[in-house]
Protein backbone atom coordinates (compact mmCIF):
# COMPACT_ATOMS: atom_id res chain seq x y z
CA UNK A 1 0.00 0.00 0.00
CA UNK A 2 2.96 2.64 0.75
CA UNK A 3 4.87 1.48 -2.27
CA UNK A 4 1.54 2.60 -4.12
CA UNK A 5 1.41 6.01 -2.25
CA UNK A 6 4.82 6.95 -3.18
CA UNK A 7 4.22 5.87 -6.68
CA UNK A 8 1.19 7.84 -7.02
CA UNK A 9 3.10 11.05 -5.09
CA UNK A 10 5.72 10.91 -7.43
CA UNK A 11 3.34 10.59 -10.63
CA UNK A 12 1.41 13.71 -9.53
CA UNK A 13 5.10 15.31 -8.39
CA UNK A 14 6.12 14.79 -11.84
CA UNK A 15 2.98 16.22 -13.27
CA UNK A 16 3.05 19.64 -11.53
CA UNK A 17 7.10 20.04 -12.27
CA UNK A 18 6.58 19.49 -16.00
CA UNK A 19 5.53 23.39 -16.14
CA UNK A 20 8.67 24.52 -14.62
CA UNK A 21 11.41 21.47 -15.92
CA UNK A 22 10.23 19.51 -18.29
CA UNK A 23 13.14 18.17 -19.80
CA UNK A 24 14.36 17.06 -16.21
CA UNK A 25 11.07 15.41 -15.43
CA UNK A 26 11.64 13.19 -18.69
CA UNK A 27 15.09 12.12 -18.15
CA UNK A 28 14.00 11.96 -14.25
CA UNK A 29 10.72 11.17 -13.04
CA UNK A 30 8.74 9.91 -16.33
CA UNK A 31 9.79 6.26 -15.46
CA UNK A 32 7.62 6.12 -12.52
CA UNK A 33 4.58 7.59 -13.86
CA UNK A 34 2.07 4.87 -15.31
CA UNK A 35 0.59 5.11 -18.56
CA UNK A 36 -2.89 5.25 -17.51
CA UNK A 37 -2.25 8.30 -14.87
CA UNK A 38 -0.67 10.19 -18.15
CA UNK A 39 -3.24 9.64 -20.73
CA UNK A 40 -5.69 10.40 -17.41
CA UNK A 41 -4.17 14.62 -17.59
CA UNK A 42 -5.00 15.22 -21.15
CA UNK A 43 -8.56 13.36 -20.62
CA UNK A 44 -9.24 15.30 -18.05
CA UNK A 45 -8.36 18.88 -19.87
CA UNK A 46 -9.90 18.26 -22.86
CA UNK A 47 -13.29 17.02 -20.89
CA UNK A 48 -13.06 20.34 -18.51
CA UNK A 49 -12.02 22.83 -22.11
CA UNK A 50 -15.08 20.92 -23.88
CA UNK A 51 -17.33 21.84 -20.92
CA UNK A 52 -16.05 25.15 -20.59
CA UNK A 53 -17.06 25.23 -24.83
CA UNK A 54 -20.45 24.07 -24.07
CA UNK A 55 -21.25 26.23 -21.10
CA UNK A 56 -19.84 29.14 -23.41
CA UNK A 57 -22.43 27.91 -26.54
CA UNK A 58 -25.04 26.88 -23.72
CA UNK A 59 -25.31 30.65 -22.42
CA UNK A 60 -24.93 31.66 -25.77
CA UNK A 61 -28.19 29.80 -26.59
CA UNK A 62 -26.33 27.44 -28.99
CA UNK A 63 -26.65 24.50 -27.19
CA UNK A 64 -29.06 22.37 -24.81
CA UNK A 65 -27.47 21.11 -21.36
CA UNK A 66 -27.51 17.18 -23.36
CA UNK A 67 -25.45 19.35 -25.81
CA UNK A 68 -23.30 20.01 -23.20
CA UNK A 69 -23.19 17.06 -21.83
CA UNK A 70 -22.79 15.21 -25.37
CA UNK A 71 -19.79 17.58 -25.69
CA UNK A 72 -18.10 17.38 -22.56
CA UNK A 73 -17.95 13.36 -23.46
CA UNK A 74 -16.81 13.55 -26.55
CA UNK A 75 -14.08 15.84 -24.88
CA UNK A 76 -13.02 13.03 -22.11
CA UNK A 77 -12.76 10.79 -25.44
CA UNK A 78 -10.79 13.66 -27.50
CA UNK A 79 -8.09 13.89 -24.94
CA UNK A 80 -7.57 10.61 -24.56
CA UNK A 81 -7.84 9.19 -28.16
CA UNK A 82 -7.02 12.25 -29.50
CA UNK A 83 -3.76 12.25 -27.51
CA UNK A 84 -2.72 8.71 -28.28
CA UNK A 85 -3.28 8.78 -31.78
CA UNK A 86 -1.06 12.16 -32.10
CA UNK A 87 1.19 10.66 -29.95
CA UNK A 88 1.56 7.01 -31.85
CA UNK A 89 2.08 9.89 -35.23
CA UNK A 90 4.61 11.70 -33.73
CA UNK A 91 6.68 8.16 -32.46
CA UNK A 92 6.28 6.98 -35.66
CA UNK A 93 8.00 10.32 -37.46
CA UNK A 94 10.58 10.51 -34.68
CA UNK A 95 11.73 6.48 -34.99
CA UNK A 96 11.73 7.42 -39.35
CA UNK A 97 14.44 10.05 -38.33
CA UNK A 98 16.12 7.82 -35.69
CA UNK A 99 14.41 8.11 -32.78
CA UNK A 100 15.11 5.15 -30.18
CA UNK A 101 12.12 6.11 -27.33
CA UNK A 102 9.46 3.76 -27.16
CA UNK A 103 5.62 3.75 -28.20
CA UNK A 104 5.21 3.62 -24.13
CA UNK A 105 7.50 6.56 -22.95
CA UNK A 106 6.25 8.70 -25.87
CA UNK A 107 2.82 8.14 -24.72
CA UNK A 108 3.40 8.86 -21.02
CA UNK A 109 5.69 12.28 -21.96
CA UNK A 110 2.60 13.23 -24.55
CA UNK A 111 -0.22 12.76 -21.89
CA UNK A 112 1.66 14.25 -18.86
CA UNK A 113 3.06 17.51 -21.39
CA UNK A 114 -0.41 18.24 -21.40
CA UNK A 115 -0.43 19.33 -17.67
CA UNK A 116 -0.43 23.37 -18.17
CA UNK A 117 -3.46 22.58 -20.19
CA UNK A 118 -5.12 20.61 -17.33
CA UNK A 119 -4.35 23.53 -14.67
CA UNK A 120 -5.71 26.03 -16.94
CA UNK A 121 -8.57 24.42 -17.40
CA UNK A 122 -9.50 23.95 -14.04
CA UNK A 123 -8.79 27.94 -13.61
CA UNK A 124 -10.76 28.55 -16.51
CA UNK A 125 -14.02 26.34 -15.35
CA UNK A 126 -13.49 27.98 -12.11
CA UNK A 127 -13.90 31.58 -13.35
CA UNK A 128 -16.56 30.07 -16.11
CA UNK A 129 -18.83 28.96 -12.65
CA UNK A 130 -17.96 31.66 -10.95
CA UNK A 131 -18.22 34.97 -12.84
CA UNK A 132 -20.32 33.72 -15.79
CA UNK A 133 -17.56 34.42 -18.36
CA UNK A 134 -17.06 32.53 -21.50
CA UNK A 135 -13.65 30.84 -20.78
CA UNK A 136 -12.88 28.09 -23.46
CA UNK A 137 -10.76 30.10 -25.79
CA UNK A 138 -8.80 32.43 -23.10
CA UNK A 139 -8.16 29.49 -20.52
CA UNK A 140 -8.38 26.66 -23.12
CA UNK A 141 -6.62 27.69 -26.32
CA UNK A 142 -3.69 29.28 -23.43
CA UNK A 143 -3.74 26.56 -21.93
CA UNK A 144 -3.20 24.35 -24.74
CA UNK A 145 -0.01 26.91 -26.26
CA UNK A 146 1.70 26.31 -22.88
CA UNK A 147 1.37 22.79 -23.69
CA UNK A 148 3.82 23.37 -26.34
CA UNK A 149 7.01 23.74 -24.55
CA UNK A 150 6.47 20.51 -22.92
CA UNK A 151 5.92 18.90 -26.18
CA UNK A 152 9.16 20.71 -27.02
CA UNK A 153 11.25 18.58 -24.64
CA UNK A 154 9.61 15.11 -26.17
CA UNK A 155 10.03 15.94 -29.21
CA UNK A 156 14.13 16.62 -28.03
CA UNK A 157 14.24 13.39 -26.14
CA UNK A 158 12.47 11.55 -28.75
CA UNK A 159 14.55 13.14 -31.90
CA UNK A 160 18.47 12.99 -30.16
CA UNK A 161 18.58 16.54 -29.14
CA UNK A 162 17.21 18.05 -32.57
CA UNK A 163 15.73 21.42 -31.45
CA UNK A 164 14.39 22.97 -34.95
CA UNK A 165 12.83 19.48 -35.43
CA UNK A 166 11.28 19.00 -31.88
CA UNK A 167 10.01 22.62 -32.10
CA UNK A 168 8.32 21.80 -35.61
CA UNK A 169 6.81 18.24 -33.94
CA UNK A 170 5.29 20.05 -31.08
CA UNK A 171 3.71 23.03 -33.21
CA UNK A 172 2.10 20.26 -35.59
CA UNK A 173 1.36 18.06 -33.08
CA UNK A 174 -0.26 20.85 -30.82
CA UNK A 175 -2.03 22.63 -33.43
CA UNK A 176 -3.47 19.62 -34.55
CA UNK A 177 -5.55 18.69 -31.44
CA UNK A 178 -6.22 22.91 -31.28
CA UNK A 179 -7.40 22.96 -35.28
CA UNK A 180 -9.65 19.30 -33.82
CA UNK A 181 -10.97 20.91 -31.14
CA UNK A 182 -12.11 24.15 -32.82
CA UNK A 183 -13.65 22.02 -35.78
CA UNK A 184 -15.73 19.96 -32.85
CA UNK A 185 -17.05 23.03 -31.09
CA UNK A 186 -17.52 25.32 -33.92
């Protein structure tokens, strides 16, 4: 039961320092974070940005609250899917040019890059509850740009150190969930 604990400290550890060192938490700390608790940060932003997006359209009079519901599904299923299947792209571009990391490692360092994105939304529902303010594009679309530099560091781990490269991975990689998720709610 303690060895559990630790393990499940040290996953959430690792999540929160990814905004501040996310390079070190991939050489250091991604090891010890499970799959499922790293495909579980991006399902929960994109389900919180999706609600945020229907609560937005919902005041709007754009939506019902099953339309909001409906949406805020399809987001749990957009982060994760969404996630894994940009994710198995990006491993599959990075072992073309070289790249040794595993399916496994890329998908824990894309789900748990995705933490800035999960903090924002949680601000951004917050103030969306709170104040009545349509939130999905200033808390979601920030929070999914800061998402980027985490990205960054994958794609450097996962291409030998290739900066220019990693920094062209993450923008495609990021911009394509951003482009999937405006197409979704638009």
């Amino acid at each position: 039961m303690e060895a559990i604990a630790v393990r499940a400290w040290s996953s959430t550890r690792a999540a929160l320092q990814v905004m501040l060192d996310p390079g070190g938490v991939l050489r250091d700390m991604l090891d010890n974070v499970p799959s499922v608790f790293s495909l579980c940060i991006p399902g929960l932003a994109f389900t919180l940005l999706f609600l945020q997006a229907g609560l937005d359209l919902y005041r709007a009079g754009a939506k019902s609250s099953e339309g909001v519901f409906g949406l805020t599904l399809l987001g749990a299923l957009y982060g994760v899917a969404g996630i894994a299947l940009v994710a198995a792209a990006a491993w599959s571009f990075a072992r073309a040019m070289g790249g040794v990391r595993s399916f496994d490692w890329t998908l824990r360092a894309f789900g748990i890059s995705y933490t800035p994105s999960l903090i924002y939304a949680v601000c951004g529902l917050f103030f969306n509850a709170a104040f009545g303010w349509n939130t999905s594009a200033a808390f979601g679309v920030t929070g999914l740009l800061w998402s980027i530099a985490p990205l960054t560091s994958t794609g450097r781990e996962m291409l030998g150190e290739r900066l220019g490269l990693s920094i062209a991975l993450a923008t495609v990689c990021g911009g394509l969930l951003l482009f999937g998720w405006a197409l979704i709610v638009a």
